[in-house]
C-alpha atoms as a PDB file:
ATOM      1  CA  UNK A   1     -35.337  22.147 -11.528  1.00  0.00           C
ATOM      2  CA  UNK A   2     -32.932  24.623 -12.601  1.00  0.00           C
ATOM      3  CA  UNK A   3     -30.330  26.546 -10.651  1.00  0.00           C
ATOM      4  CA  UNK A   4     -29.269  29.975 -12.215  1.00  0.00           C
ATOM      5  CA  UNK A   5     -25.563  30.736 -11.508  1.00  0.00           C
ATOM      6  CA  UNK A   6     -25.124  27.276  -9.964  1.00  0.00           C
ATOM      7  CA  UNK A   7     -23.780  24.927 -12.662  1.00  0.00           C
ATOM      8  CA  UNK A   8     -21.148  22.853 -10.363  1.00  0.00           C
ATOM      9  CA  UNK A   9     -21.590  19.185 -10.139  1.00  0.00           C
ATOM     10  CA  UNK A  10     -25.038  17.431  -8.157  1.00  0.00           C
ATOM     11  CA  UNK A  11     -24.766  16.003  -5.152  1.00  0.00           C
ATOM     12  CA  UNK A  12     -27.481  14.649  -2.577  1.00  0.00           C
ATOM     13  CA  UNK A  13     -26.353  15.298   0.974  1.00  0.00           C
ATOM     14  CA  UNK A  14     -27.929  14.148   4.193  1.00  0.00           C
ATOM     15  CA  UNK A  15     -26.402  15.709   7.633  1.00  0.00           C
ATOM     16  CA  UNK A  16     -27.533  15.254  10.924  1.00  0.00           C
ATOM     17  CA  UNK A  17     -25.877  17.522  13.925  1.00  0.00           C
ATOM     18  CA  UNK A  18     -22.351  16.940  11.547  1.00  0.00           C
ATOM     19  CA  UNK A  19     -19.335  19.144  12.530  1.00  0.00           C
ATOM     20  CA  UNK A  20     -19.170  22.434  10.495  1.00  0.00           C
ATOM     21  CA  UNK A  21     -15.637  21.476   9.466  1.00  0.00           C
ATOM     22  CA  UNK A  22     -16.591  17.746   8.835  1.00  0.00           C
ATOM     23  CA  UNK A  23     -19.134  19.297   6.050  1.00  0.00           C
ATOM     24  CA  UNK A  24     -16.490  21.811   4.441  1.00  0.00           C
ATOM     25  CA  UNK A  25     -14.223  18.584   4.561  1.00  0.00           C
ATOM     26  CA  UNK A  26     -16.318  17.070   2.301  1.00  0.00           C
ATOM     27  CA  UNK A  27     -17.657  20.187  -0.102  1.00  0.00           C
ATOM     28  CA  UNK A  28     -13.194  20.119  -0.615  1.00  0.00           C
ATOM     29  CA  UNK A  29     -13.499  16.186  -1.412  1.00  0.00           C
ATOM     30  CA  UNK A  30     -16.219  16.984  -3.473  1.00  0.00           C
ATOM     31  CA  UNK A  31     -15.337  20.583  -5.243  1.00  0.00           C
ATOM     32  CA  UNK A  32     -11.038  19.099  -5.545  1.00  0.00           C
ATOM     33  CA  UNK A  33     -10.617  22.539  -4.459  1.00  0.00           C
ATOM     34  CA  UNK A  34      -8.719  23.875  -1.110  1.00  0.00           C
ATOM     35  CA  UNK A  35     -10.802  24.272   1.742  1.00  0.00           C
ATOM     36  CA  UNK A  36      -9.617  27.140   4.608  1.00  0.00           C
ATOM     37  CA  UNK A  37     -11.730  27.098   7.385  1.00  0.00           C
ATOM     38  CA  UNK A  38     -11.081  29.971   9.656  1.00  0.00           C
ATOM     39  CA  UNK A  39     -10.451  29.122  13.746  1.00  0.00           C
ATOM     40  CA  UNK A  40     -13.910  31.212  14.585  1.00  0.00           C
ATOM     41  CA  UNK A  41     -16.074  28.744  12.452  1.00  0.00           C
ATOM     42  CA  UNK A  42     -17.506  26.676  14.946  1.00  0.00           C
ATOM     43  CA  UNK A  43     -21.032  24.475  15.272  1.00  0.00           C
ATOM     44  CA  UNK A  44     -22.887  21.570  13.693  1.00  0.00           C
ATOM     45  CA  UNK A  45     -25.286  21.241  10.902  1.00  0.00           C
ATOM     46  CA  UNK A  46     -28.359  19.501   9.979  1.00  0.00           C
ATOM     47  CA  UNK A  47     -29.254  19.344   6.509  1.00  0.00           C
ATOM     48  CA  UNK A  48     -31.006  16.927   3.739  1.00  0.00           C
ATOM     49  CA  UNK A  49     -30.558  18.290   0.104  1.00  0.00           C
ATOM     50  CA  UNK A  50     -31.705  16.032  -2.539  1.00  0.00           C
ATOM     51  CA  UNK A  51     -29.849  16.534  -6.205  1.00  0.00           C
ATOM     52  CA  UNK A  52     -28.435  20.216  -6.034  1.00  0.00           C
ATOM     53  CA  UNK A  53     -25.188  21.342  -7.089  1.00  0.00           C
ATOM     54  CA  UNK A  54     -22.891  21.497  -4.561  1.00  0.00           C
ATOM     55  CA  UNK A  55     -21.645  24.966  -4.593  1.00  0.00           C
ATOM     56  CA  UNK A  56     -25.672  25.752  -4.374  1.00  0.00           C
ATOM     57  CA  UNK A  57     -25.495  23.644  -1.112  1.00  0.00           C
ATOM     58  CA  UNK A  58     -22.111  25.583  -0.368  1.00  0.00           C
ATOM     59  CA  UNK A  59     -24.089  28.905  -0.349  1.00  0.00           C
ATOM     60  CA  UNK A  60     -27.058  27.660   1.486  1.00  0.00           C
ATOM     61  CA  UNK A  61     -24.711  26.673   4.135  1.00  0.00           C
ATOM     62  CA  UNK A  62     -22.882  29.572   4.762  1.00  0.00           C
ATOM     63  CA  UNK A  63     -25.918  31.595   4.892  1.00  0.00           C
ATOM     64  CA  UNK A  64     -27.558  29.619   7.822  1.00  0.00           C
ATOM     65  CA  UNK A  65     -24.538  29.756   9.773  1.00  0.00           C
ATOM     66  CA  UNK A  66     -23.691  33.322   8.960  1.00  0.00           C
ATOM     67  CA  UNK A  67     -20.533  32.616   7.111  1.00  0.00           C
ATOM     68  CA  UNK A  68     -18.762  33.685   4.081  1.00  0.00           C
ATOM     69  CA  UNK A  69     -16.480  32.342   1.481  1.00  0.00           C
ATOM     70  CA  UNK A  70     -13.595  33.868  -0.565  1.00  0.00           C
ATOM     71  CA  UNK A  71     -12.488  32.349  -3.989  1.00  0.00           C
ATOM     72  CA  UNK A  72      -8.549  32.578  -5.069  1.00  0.00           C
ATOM     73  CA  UNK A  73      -5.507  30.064  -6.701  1.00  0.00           C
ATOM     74  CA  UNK A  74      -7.907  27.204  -6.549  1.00  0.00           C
ATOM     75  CA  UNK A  75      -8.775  27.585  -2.678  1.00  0.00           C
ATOM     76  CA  UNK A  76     -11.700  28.430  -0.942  1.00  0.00           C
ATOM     77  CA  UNK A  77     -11.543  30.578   2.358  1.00  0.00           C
ATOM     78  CA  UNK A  78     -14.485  30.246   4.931  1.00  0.00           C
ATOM     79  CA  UNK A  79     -14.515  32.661   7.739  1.00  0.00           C
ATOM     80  CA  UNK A  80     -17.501  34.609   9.999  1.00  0.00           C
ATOM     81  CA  UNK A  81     -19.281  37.501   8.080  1.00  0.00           C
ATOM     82  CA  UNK A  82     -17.881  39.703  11.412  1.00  0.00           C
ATOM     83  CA  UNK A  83     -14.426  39.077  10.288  1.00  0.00           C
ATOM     84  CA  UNK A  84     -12.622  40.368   7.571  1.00  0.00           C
ATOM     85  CA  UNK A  85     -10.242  38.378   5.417  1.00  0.00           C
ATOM     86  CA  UNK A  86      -7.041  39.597   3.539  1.00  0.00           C
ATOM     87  CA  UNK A  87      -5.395  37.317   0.913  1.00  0.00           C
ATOM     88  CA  UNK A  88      -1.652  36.878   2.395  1.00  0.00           C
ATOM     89  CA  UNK A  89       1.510  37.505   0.394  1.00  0.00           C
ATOM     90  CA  UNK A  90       3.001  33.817   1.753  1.00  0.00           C
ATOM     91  CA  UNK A  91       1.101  31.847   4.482  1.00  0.00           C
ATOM     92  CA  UNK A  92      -2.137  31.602   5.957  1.00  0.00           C
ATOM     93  CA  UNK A  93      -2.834  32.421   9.849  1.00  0.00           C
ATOM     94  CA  UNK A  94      -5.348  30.896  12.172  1.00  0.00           C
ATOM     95  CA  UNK A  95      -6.945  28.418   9.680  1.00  0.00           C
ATOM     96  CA  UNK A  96      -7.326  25.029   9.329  1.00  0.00           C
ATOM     97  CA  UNK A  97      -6.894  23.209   5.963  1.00  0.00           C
ATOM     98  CA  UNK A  98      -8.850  20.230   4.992  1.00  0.00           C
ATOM     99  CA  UNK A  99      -7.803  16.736   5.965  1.00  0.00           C
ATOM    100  CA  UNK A 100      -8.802  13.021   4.122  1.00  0.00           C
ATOM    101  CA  UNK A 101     -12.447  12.133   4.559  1.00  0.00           C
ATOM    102  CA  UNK A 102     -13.440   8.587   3.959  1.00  0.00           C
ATOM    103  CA  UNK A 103     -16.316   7.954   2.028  1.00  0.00           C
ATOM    104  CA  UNK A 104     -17.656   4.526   2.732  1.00  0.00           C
ATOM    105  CA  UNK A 105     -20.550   4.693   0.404  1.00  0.00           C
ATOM    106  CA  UNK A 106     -21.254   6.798  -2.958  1.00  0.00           C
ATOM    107  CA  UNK A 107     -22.408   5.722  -5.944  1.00  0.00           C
ATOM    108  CA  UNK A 108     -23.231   7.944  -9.211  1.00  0.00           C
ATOM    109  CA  UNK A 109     -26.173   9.105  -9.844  1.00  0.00           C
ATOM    110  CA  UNK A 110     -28.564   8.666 -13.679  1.00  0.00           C
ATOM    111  CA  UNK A 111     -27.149  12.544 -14.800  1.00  0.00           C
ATOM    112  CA  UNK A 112     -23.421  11.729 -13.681  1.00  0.00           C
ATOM    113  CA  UNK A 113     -23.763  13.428  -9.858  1.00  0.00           C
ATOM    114  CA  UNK A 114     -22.359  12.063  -7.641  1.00  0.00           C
ATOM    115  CA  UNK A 115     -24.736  10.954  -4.742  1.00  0.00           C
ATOM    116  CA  UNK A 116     -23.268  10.293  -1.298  1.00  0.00           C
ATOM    117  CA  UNK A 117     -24.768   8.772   1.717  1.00  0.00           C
ATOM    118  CA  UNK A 118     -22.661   7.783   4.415  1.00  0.00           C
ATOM    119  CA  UNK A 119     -19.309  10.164   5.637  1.00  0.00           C
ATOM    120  CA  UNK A 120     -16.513   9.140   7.985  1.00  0.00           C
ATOM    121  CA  UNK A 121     -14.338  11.662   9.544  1.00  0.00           C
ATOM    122  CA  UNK A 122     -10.547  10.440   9.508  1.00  0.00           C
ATOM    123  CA  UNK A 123      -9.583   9.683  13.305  1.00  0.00           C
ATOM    124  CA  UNK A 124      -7.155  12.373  14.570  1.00  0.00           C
ATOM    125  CA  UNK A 125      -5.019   9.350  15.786  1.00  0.00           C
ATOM    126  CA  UNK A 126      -4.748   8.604  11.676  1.00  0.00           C
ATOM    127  CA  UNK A 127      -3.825  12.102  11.148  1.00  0.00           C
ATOM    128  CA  UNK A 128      -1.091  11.825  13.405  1.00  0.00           C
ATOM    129  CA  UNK A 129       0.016   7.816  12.176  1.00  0.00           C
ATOM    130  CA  UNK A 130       0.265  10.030   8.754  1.00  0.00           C
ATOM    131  CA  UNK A 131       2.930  12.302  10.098  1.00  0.00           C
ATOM    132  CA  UNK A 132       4.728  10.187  11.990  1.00  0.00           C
ATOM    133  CA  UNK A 133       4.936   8.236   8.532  1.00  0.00           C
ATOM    134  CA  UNK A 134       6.104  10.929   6.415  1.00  0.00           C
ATOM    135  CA  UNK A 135       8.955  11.243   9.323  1.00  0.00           C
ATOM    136  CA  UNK A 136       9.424   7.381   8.543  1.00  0.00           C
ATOM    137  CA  UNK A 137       9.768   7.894   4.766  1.00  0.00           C
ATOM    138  CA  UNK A 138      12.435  10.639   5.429  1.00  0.00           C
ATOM    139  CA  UNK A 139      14.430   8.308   7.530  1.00  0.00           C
ATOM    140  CA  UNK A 140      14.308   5.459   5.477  1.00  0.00           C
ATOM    141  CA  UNK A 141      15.035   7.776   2.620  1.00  0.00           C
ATOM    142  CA  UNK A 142      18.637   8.542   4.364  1.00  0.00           C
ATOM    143  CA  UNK A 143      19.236   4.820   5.106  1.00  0.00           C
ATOM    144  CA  UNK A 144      18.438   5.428   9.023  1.00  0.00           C
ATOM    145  CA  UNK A 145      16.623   2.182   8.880  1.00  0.00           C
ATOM    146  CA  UNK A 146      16.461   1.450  12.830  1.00  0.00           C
ATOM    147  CA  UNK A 147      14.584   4.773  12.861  1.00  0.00           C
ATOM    148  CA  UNK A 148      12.273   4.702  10.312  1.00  0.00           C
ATOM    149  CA  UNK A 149      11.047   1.218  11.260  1.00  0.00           C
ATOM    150  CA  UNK A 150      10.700   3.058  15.236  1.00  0.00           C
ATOM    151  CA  UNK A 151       8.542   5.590  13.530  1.00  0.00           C
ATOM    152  CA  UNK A 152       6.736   3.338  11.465  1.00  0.00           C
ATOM    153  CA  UNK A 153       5.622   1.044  14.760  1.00  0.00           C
ATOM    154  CA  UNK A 154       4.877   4.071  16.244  1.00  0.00           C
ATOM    155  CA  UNK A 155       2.173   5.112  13.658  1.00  0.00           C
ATOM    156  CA  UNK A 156       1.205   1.767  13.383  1.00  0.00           C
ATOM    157  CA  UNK A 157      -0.185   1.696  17.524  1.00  0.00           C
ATOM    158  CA  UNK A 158      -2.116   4.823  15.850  1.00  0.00           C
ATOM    159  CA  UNK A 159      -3.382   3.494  12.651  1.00  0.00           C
ATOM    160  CA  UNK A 160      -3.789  -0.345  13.800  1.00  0.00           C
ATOM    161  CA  UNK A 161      -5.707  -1.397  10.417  1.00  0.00           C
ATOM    162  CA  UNK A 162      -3.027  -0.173   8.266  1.00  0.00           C
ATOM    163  CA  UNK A 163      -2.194  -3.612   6.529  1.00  0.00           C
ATOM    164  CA  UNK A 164       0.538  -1.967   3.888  1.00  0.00           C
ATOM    165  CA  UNK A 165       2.252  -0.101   7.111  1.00  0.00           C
ATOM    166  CA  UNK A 166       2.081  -3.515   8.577  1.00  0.00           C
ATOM    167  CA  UNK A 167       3.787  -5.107   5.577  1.00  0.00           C
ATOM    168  CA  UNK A 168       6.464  -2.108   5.261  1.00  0.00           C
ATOM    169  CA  UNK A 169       7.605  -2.614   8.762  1.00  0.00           C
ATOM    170  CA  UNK A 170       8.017  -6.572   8.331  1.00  0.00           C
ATOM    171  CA  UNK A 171       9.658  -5.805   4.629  1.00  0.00           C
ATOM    172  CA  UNK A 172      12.461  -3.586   6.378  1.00  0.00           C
ATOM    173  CA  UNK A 173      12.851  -6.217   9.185  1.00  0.00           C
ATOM    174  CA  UNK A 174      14.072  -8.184   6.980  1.00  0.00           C
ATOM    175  CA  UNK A 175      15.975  -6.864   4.276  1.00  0.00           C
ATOM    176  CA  UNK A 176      17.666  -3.987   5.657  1.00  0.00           C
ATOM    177  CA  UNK A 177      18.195  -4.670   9.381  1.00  0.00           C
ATOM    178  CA  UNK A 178      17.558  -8.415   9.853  1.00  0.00           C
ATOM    179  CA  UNK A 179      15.207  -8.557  12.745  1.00  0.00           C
ATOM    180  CA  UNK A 180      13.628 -12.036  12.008  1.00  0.00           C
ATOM    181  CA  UNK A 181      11.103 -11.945  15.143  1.00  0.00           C
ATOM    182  CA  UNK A 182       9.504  -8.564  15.051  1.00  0.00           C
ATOM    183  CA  UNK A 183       9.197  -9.204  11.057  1.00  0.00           C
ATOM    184  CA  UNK A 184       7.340 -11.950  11.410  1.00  0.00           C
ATOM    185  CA  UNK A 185       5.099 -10.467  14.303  1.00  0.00           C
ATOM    186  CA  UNK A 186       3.963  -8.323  11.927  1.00  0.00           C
ATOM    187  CA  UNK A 187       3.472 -10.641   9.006  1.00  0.00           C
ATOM    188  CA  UNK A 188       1.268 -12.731  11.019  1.00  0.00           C
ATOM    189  CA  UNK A 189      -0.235  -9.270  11.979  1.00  0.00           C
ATOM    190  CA  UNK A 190      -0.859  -8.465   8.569  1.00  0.00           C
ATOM    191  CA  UNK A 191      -2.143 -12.033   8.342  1.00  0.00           C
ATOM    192  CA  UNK A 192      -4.694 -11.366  10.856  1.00  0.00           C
ATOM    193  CA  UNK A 193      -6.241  -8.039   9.107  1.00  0.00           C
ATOM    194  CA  UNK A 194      -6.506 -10.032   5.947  1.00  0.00           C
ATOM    195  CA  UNK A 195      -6.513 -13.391   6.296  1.00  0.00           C
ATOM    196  CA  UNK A 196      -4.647 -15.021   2.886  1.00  0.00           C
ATOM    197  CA  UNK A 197      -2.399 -12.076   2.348  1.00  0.00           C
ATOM    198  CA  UNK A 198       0.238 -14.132   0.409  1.00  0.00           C
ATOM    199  CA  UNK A 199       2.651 -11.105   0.595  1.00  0.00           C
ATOM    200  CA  UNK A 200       2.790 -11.501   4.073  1.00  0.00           C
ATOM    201  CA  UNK A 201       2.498 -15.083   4.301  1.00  0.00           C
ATOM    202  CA  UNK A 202       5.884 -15.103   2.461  1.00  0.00           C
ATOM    203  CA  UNK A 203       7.550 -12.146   4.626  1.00  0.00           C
ATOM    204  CA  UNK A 204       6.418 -14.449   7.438  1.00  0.00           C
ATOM    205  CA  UNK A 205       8.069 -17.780   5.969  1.00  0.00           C
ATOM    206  CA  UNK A 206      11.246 -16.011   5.290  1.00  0.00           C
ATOM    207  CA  UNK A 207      11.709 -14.718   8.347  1.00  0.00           C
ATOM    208  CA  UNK A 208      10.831 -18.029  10.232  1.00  0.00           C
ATOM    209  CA  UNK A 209      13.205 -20.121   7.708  1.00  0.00           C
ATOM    210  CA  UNK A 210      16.123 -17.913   8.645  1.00  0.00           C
ATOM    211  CA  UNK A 211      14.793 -18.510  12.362  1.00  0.00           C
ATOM    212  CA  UNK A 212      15.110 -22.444  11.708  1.00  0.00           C
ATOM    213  CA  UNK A 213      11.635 -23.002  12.568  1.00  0.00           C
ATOM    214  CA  UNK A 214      11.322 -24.941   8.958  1.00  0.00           C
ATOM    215  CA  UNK A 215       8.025 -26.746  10.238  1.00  0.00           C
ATOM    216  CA  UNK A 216       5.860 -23.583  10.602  1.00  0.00           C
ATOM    217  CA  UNK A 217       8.025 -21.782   7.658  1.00  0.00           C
ATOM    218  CA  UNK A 218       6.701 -24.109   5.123  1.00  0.00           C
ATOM    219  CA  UNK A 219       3.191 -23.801   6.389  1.00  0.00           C
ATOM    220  CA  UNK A 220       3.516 -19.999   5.390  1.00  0.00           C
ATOM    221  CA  UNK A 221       5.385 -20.937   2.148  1.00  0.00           C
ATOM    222  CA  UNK A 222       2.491 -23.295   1.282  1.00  0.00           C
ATOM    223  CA  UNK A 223       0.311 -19.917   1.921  1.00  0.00           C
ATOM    224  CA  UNK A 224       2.566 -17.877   0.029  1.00  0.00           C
ATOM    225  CA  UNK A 225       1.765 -19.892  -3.301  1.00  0.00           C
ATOM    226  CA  UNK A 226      -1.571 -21.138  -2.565  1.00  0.00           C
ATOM    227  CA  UNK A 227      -3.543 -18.851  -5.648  1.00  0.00           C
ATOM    228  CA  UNK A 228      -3.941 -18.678  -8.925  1.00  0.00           C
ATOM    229  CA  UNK A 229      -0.600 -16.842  -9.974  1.00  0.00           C
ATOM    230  CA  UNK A 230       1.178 -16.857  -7.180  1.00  0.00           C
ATOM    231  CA  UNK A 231       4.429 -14.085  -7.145  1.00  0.00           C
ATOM    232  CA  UNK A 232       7.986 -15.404  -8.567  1.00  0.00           C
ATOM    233  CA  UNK A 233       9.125 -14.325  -5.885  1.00  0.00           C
ATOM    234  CA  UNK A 234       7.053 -16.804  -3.454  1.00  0.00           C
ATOM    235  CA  UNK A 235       7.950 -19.163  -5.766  1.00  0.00           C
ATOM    236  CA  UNK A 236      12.264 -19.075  -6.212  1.00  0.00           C
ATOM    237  CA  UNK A 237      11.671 -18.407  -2.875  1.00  0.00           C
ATOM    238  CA  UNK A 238      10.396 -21.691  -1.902  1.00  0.00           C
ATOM    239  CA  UNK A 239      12.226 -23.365  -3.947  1.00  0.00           C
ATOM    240  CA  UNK A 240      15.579 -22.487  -2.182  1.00  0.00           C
ATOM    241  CA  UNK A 241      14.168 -23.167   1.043  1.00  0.00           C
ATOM    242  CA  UNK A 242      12.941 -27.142  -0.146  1.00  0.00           C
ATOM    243  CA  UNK A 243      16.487 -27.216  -1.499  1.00  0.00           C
ATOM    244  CA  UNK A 244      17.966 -26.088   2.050  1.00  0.00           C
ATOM    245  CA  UNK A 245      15.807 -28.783   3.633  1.00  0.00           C
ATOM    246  CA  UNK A 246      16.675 -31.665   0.889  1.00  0.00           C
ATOM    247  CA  UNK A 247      13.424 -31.505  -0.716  1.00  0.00           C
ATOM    248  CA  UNK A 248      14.390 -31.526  -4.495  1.00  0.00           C
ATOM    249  CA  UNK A 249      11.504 -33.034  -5.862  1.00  0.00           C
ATOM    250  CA  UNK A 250       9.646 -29.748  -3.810  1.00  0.00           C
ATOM    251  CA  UNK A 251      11.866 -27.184  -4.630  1.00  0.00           C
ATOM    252  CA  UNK A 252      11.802 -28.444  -8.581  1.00  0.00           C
ATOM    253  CA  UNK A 253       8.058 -28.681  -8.252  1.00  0.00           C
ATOM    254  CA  UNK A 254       7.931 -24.914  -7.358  1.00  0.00           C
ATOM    255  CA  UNK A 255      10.650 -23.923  -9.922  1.00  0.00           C
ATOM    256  CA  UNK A 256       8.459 -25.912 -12.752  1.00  0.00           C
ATOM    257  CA  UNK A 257       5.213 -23.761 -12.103  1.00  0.00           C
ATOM    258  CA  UNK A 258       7.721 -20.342 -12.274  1.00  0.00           C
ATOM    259  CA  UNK A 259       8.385 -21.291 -15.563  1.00  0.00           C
ATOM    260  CA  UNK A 260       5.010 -21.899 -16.542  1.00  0.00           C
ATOM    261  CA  UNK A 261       3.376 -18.967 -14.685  1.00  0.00           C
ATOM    262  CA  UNK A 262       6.622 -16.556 -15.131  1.00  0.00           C
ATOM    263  CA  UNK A 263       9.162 -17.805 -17.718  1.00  0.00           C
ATOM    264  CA  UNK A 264      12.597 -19.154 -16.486  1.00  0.00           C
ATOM    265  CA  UNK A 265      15.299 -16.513 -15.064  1.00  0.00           C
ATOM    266  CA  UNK A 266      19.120 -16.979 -14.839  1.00  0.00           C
ATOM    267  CA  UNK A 267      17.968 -17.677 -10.901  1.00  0.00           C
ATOM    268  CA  UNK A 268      15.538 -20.263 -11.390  1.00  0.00           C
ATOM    269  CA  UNK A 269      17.686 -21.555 -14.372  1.00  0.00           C
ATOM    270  CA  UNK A 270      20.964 -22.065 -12.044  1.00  0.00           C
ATOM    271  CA  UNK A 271      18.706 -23.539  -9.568  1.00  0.00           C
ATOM    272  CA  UNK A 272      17.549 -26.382 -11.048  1.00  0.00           C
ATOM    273  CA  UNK A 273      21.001 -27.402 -12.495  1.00  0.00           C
ATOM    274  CA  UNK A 274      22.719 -27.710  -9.337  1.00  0.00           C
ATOM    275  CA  UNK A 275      19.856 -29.898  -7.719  1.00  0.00           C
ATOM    276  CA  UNK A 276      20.322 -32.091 -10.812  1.00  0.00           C
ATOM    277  CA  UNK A 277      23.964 -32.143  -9.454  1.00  0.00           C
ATOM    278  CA  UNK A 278      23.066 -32.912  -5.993  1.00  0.00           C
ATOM    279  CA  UNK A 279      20.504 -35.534  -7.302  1.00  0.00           C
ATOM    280  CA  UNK A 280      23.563 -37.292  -8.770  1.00  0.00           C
ATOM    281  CA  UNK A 281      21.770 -36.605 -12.394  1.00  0.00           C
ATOM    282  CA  UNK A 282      24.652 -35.244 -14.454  1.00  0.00           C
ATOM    283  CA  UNK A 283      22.622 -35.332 -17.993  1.00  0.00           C
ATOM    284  CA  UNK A 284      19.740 -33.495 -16.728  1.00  0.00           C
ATOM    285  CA  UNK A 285      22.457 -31.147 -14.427  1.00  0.00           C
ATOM    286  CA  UNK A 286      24.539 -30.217 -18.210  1.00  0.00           C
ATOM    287  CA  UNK A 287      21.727 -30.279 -20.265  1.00  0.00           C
ATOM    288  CA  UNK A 288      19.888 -27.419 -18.051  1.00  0.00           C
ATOM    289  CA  UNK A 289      23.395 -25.677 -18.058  1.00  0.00           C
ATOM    290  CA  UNK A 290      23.836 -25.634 -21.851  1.00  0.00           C
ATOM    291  CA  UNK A 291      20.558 -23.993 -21.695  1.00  0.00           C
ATOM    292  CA  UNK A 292      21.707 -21.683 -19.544  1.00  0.00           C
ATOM    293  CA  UNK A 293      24.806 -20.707 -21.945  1.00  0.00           C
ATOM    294  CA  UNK A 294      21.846 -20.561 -24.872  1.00  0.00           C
ATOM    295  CA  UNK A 295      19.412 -18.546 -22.906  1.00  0.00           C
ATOM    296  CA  UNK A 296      21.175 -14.769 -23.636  1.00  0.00           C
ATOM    297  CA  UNK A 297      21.525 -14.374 -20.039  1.00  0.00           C
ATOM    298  CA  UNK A 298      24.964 -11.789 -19.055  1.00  0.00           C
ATOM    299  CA  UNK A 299      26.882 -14.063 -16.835  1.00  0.00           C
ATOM    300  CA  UNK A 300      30.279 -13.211 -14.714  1.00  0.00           C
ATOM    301  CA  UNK A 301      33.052 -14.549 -16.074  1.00  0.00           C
ATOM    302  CA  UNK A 302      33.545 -16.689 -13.038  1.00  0.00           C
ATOM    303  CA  UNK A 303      30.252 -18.339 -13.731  1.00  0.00           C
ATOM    304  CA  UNK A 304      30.481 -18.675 -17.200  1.00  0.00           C
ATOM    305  CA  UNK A 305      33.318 -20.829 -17.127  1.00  0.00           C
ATOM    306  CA  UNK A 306      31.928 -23.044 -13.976  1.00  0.00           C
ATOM    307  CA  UNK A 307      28.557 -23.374 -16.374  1.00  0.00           C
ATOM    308  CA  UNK A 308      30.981 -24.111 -19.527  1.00  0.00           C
ATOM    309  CA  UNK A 309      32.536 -26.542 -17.386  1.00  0.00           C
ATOM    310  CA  UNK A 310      29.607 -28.593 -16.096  1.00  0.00           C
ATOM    311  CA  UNK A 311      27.540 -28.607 -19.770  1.00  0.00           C
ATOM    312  CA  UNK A 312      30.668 -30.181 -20.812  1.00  0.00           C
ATOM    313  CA  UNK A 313      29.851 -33.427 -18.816  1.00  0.00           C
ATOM    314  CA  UNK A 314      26.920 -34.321 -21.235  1.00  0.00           C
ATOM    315  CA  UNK A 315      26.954 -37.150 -23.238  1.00  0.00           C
ATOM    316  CA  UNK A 316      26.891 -36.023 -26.831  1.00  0.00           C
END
């Protein structure tokens, strides 16, 4: 079937009694382009249109609902056919611009359309978590810390699924303002939205280890570096906390898989020479400190000569 004029890309839509502005949501999803819907546009639409292009379905919709459309810098203006529309010099009045529609299932069709069958409308209460997240970003931006997490908690009672809003608010909690508690409320949070979240497993074991609740702080550790690759972070991570608690033989255990999974770093490198030292193993403690002065690593001269120092205990 051919479509003179109409050349935009095919589409197969399906509405039943959907929101007027729901459906021009999704023609701007669909088109990239701007949508402006004007105030007076108003009503719902029921419509099944099997492989058409969409700017064909465009026009059939605005001429059962007695609309028209005006094309300019990459937008598209919808407004009554009663009302007249004048391009502005700056801003637009009494219109509505498009907001995020989720589409939960789409696939593409044989000819490269794309064919779409289910549509959810983003909850207002998102649309509001957004703002009061770009507020967030501003504050955080400045260093205001204490606000932007008080924002952030604020769009999260809004956007309750949010699992990376979740994980920013626990992140700040504890590297910028120290709250321990409320960042590991919302690691376990996060936790509960995805279950195995080893991001959040390890914001949650950091803040309990600096809480002194080591018991339930190595469960999360454990979590933190249960896959495949687990982060070097997670890793140096655990490490110092098994030194804190006297482990050695666990905190060299994690510092042997970051150097398979992630190479050795100055970090990891100091680390396991000074457990040598507090295992009373001198050898092993200068040996891994010679390789420290081989490994190219920048140190402070205040280091540098404690390393020279202690690789001069080996034997030779």
């Amino acid at each position: 079937m051919t479509f003179a004029g109409y050349n935009k890309q095919r589409i197969t839509v399906d509405f039943y009694k959907i929101d007027l502005h729901n459906v021009f949501r999704l023609f701007g999803e669909i088109s990239n382009l701007n949508i402006v819907v004007d105030e007076g546009v108003a009503g719902s639409l029921t419509l099944a249109l099997n492989d058409v292009p969409w700017d064909f379905a465009l026009d059939i919709i605005l001429n059962l609902k007695d609309l028209q459309k005006e094309e300019r810098f990459n937008t598209i203006v919808i407004s009554p056919k009663s009302k007249s529309f004048t391009w502005p010099e700056r801003a637009l009045d009494n219109v509505e611009f498009k907001s995020d529609i989720k589409i939960e299932q789409a696939e593409q069709a044989a000819d490269g359309g794309l064919k779409i069958s289910k549509r959810l409308e983003v909850p207002e209460t998102v649309v509001e978590a957004k703002k009061l997240i770009h507020q967030a970003n501003l504050s955080e931006r400045k260093g205001d810390f204490a606000t932007a997490i008080t924002l952030y908690e604020e769009a999260f009672v809004k956007w309750s699924d949010n699992i990376n809003l979740a994980k920013r608010i626990a992140a700040l909690c504890l590297v910028n303002v120290e709250q321990n508690a409320k960042a590991v409320h919302y690691a376990r949070t996060t936790l509960k939205l995805s279950p195995g979240d080893s991001d959040a497993a390890l914001q949650a074991a950091i803040g309990l280890a600096r809480m002194k609740r080591t018991t339930e702080a190595k469960e999360f550790f454990d979590m933190s570096v249960a896959g495949d690759k687990p982060s070097s972070e997670a890793l140096s991570s655990y490490s110092s906390f098994c030194e804190e608690q006297l482990d050695f033989n666990c905190s060299l255990s994690q510092l042997k898989r970051h150097e398979e999974l992630h190479g050795d770093t100055l970090d990891t490198m100091l680390s396991k020479a000074r457990i040598y030292d507090k295992q009373s193993k001198q050898d092993l403690a200068a040996k891994e400190y010679r390789t420290i002065l081989l490994s190219g690593y920048e140190l402070p001269p205040d280091l540098a000569r404690y390393v020279k120092g202690r690789a001069a205990l080996a034997g030779r």
